[in-house]
Protein backbone atom coordinates (compact mmCIF):
# COMPACT_ATOMS: atom_id res chain seq x y z
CA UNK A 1 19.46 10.58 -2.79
CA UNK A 2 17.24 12.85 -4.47
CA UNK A 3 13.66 13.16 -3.74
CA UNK A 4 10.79 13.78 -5.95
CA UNK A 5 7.33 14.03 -5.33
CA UNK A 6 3.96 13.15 -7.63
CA UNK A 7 3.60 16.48 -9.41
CA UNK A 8 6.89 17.23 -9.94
CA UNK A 9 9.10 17.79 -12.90
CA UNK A 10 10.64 14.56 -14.31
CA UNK A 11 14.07 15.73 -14.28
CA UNK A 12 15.78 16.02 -18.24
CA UNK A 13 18.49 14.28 -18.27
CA UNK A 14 21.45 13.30 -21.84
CA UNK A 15 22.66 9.80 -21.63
CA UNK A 16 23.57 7.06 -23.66
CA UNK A 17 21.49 4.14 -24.26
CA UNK A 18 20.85 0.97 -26.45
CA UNK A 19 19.44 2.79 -29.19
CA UNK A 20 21.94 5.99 -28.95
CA UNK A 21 22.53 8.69 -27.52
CA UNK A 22 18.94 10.59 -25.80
CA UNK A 23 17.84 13.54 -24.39
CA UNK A 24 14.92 12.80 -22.32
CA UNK A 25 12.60 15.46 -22.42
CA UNK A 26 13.26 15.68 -26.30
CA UNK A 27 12.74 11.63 -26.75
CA UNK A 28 9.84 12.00 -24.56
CA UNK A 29 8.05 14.45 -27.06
CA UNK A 30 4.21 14.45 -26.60
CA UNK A 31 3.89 10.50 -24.91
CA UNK A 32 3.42 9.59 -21.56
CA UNK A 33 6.73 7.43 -20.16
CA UNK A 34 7.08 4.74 -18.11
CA UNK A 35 10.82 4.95 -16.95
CA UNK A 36 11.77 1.85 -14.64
CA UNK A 37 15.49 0.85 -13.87
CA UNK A 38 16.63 -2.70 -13.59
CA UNK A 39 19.71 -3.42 -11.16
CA UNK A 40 21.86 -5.21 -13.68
CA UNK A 41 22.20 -7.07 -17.21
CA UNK A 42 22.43 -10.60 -17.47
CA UNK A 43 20.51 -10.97 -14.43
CA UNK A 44 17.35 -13.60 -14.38
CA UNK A 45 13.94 -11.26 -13.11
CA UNK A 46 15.06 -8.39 -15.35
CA UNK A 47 15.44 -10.57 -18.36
CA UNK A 48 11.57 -11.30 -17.65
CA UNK A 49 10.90 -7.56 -16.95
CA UNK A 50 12.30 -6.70 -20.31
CA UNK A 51 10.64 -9.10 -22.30
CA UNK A 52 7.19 -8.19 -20.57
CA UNK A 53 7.79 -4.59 -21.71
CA UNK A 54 8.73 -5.96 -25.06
CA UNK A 55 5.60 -7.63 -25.20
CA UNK A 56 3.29 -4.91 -24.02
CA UNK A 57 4.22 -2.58 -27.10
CA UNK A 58 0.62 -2.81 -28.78
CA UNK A 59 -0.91 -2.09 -25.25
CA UNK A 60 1.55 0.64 -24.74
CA UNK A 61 1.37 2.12 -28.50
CA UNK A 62 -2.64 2.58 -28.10
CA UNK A 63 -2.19 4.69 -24.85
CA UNK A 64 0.47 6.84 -26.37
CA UNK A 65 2.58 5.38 -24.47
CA UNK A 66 6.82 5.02 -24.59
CA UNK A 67 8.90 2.54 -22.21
CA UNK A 68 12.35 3.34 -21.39
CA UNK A 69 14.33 1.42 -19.12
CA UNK A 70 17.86 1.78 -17.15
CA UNK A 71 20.41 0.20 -15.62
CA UNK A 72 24.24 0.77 -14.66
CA UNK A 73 25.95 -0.71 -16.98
CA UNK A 74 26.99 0.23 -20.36
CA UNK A 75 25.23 0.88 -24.05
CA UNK A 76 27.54 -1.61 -25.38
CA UNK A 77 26.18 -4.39 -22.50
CA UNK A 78 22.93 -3.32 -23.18
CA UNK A 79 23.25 -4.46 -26.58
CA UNK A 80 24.51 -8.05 -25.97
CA UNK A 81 21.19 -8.22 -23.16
CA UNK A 82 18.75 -7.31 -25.46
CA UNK A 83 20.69 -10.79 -27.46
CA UNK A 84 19.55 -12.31 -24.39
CA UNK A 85 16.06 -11.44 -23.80
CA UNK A 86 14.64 -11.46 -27.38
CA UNK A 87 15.73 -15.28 -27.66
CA UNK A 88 14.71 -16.30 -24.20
CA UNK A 89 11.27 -14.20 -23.78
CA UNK A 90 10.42 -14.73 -27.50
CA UNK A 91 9.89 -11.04 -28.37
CA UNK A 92 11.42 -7.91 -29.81
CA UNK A 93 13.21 -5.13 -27.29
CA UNK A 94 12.11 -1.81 -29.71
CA UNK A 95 12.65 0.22 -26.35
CA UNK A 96 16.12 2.06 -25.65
CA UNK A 97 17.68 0.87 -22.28
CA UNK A 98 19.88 4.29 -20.73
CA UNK A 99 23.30 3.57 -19.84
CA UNK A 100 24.27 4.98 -16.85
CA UNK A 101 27.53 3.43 -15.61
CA UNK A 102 28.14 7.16 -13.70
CA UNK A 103 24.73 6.92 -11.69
CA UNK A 104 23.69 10.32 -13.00
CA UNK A 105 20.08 9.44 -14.32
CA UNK A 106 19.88 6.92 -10.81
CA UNK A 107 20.92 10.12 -8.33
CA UNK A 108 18.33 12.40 -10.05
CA UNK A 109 15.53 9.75 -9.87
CA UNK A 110 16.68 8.52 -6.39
CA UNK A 111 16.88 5.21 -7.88
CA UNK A 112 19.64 3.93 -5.69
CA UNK A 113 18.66 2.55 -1.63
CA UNK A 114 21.82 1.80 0.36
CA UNK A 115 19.84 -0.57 2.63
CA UNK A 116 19.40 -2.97 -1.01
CA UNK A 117 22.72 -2.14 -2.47
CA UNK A 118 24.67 0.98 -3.12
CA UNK A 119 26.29 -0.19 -6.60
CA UNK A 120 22.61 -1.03 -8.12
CA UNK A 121 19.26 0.35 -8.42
CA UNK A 122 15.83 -0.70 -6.60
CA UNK A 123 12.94 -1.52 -9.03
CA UNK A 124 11.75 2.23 -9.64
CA UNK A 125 8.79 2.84 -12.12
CA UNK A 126 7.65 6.24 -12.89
CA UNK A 127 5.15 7.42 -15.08
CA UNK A 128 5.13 10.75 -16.36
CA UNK A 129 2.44 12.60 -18.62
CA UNK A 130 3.29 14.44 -22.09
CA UNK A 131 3.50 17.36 -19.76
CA UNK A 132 6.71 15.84 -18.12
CA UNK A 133 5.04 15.99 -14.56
CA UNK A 134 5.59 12.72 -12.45
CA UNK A 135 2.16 11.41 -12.08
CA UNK A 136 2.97 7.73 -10.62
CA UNK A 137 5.79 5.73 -8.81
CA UNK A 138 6.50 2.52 -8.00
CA UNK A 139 9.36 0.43 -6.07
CA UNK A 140 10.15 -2.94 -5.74
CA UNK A 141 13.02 -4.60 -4.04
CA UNK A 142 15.86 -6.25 -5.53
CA UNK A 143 14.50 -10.15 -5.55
CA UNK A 144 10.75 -9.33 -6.17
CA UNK A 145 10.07 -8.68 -10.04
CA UNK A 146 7.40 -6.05 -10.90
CA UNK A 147 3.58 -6.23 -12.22
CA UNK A 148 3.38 -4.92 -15.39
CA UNK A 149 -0.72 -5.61 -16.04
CA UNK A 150 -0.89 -3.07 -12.65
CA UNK A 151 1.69 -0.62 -14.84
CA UNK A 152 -0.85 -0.63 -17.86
CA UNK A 153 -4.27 -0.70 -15.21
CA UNK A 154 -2.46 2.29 -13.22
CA UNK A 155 -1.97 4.06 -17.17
CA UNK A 156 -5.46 3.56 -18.04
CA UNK A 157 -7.10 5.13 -14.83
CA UNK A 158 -4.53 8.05 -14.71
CA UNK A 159 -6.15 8.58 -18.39
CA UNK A 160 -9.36 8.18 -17.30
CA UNK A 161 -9.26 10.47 -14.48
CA UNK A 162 -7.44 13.32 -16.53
CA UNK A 163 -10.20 13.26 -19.38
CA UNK A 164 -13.39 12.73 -17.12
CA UNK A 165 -12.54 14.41 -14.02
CA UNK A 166 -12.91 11.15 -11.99
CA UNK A 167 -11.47 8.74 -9.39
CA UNK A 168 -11.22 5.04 -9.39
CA UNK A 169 -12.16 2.92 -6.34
CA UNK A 170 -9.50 0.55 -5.34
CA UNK A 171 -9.07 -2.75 -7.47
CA UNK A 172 -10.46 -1.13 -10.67
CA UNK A 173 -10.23 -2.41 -13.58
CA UNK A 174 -11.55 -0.67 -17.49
CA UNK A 175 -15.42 -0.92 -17.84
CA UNK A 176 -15.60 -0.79 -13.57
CA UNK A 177 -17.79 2.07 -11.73
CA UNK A 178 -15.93 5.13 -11.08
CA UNK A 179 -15.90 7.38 -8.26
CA UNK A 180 -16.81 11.19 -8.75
CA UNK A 181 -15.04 13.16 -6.62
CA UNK A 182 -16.33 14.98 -3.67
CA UNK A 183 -14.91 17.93 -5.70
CA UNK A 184 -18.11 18.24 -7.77
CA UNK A 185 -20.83 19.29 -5.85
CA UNK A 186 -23.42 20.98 -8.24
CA UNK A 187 -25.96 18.50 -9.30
CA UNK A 188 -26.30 20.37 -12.94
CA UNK A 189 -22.53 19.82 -13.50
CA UNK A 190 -23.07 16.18 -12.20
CA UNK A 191 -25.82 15.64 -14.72
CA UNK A 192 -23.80 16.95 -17.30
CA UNK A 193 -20.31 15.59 -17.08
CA UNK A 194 -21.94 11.98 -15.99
CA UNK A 195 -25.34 11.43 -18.12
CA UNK A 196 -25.80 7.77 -16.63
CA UNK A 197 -26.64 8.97 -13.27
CA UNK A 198 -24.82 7.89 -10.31
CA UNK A 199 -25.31 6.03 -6.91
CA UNK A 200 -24.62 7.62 -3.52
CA UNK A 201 -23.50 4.93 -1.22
CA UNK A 202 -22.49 7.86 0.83
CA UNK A 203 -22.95 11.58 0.13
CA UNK A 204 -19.28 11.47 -0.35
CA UNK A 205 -19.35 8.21 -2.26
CA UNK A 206 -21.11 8.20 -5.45
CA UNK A 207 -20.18 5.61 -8.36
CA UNK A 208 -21.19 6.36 -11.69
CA UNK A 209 -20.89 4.13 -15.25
CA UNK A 210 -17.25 4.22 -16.60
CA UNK A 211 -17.39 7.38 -18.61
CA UNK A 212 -16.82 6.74 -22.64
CA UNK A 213 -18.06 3.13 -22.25
């Protein structure tokens, strides 16, 4: 099983999908993805998964953001799912699904956990920036489906911290306090970069307005 760690490289990869043939990196272009596998098609939680996706393309589009999912079987079943989903989950699948009937796409993104199936992959989300470093992952087990209002929440304060230089206390949510980061020390850089002031609960927690709010 391959390994990768936050910071890393999402690996490139060519495979065949719903939508034709892609080359990851190249499909990726300048968007952040959110790559998450699905063990199977025709199967009941990922029909729901697939349709939440579908429905989260406005939410997605205003972050610059692309979905892409995967699962082992072929382009062709792909195709005859996406039937599926669309009439039960009311919505449009715009979103290629990768084929990947010879595991390769699963091995490089360690997708596949012999103690829930060695045929199938796990519930793996990753999120990756427009410079094609892994920023965020996520698994789930086989039975449990996945939270896709935490996907988007997780998207908008990886965002926030990359164009404000902050942190975000647990639970947050857009329009919350944010943390600033023990990091920045010098009080004339502090009044710059955060012009509402702050609060020091701690001196190494201080919570400051939401920047750009």
């Amino acid at each position: 099983m391959s390994t990768l760690y936050l910071g890393d490289t999402a690996p490139d990869f060519e495979q065949d999908s719903s939508l034709g043939r892609i080359r990851f990196h190249e499909w990726a272009g300048e968007s952040w993805i959110v790559l998450f596998s699905h063990p199977a098609d025709f199967t009941p939680v990922c029909t729901t998964e697939l349709g939440l996706t579908a429905k989260l393309k406005s939410a997605f589009d205003e972050r610059n953001v692309k979905a892409i999912a995967l699962s082992v079987d072929d382009a062709a079943s792909h195709r005859e799912w996406i039937k599926d989903i669309e009439d039960t989950q009311k919505t449009v699948v715009g979103f290629p699904i990768i084929a990947d009937p010879d595991r390769k796409v699963a091995t490089l993104y360690g997708m596949i956990h012999p103690g829930q199936s060695t045929t199938v992959t796990v519930r793996s989300v990753f999120i990756v920036d427009p410079q094609k470093k892994l920023r965020l992952t996520l698994t789930y087990p086989l039975n449990v489906g996945r939270n896709f209002d935490e996907i988007v929440r997780a998207i908008d304060a990886l965002q926030l911290a990359d164009r404000y230089t902050v942190a975000t206390p647990g639970n947050w949510k857009p329009g919350d306090e944010v943390v600033i980061p023990t990091s920045i020390q010098d009080e004339a850089v502090i009044r710059q970069k955060f012009p509402k002031g702050y609060r020091a609960e701690r001196p190494y927690l201080r919570l400051t307005p939401q920047p750009g709010n």
